[in-house]
Protein backbone atom coordinates (compact mmCIF):
# COMPACT_ATOMS: atom_id res chain seq x y z
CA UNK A 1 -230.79 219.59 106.05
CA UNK A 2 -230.45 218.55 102.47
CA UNK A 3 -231.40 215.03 103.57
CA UNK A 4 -234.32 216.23 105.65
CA UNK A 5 -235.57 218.34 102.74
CA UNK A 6 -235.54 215.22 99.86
CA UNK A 7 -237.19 212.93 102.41
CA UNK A 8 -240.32 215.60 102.61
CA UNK A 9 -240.21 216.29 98.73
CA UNK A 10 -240.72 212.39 98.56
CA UNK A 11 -243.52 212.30 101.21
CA UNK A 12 -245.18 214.52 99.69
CA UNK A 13 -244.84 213.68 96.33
CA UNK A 14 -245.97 209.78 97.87
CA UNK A 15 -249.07 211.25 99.28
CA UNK A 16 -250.49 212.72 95.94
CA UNK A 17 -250.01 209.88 94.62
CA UNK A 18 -251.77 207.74 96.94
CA UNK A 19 -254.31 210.11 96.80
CA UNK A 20 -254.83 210.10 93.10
CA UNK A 21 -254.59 205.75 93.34
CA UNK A 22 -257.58 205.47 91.82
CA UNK A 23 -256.80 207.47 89.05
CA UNK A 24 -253.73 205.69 88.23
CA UNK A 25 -253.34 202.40 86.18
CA UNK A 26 -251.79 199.70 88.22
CA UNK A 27 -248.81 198.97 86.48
CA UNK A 28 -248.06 202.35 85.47
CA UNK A 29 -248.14 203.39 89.49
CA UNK A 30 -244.75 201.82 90.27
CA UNK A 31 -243.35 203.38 87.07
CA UNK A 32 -244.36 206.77 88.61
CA UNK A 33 -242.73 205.95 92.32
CA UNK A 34 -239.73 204.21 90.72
CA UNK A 35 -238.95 207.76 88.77
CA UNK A 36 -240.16 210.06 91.59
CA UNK A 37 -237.48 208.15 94.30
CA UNK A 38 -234.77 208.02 91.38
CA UNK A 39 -234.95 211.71 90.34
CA UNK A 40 -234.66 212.93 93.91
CA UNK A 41 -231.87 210.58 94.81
CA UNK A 42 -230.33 212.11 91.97
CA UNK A 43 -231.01 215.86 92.89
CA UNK A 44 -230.14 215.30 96.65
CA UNK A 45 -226.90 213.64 95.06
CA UNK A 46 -226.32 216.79 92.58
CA UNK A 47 -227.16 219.25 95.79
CA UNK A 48 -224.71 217.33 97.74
CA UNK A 49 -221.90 217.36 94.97
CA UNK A 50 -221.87 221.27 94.56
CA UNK A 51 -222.16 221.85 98.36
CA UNK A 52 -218.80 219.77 98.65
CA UNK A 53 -217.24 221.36 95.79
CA UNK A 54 -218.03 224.83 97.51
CA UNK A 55 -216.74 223.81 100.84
CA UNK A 56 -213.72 222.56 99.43
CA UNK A 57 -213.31 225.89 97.28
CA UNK A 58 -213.77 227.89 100.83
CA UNK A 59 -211.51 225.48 102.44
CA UNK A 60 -208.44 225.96 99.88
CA UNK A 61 -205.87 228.25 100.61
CA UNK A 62 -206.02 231.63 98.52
CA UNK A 63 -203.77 231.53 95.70
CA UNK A 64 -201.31 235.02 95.53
């Protein structure tokens, strides 16, 4: 679901850009898509990282 939900933060995020084209200097555009896909790749990765760490915590046998 994590997945699911980065893919439609970047789709979104791709169409307002692409709808503010015009707007945008050519070679600053890929700048701007270059950080967008690298900061959610590194949220989803973050998200991910925590989630394990929980389920691992659940997972572990209670200490006495």
């Amino acid at each position: 679901m994590m997945v699911d939900e980065s893919r439609i933060l970047q789709v979104s995020l791709f169409q307002t850009l692409q709808k503010h084209i015009e707007e945008t200097e050519a070679g600053v555009l890929l700048l701007y898509v270059m950080a967008i896909a690298d900061e959610v790749d590194s949220q989803l990765g973050q998200a991910m990282a925590s989630y394990i760490t929980e389920a691992n915590a659940d997972a572990a046998p209670e200490k006495p």
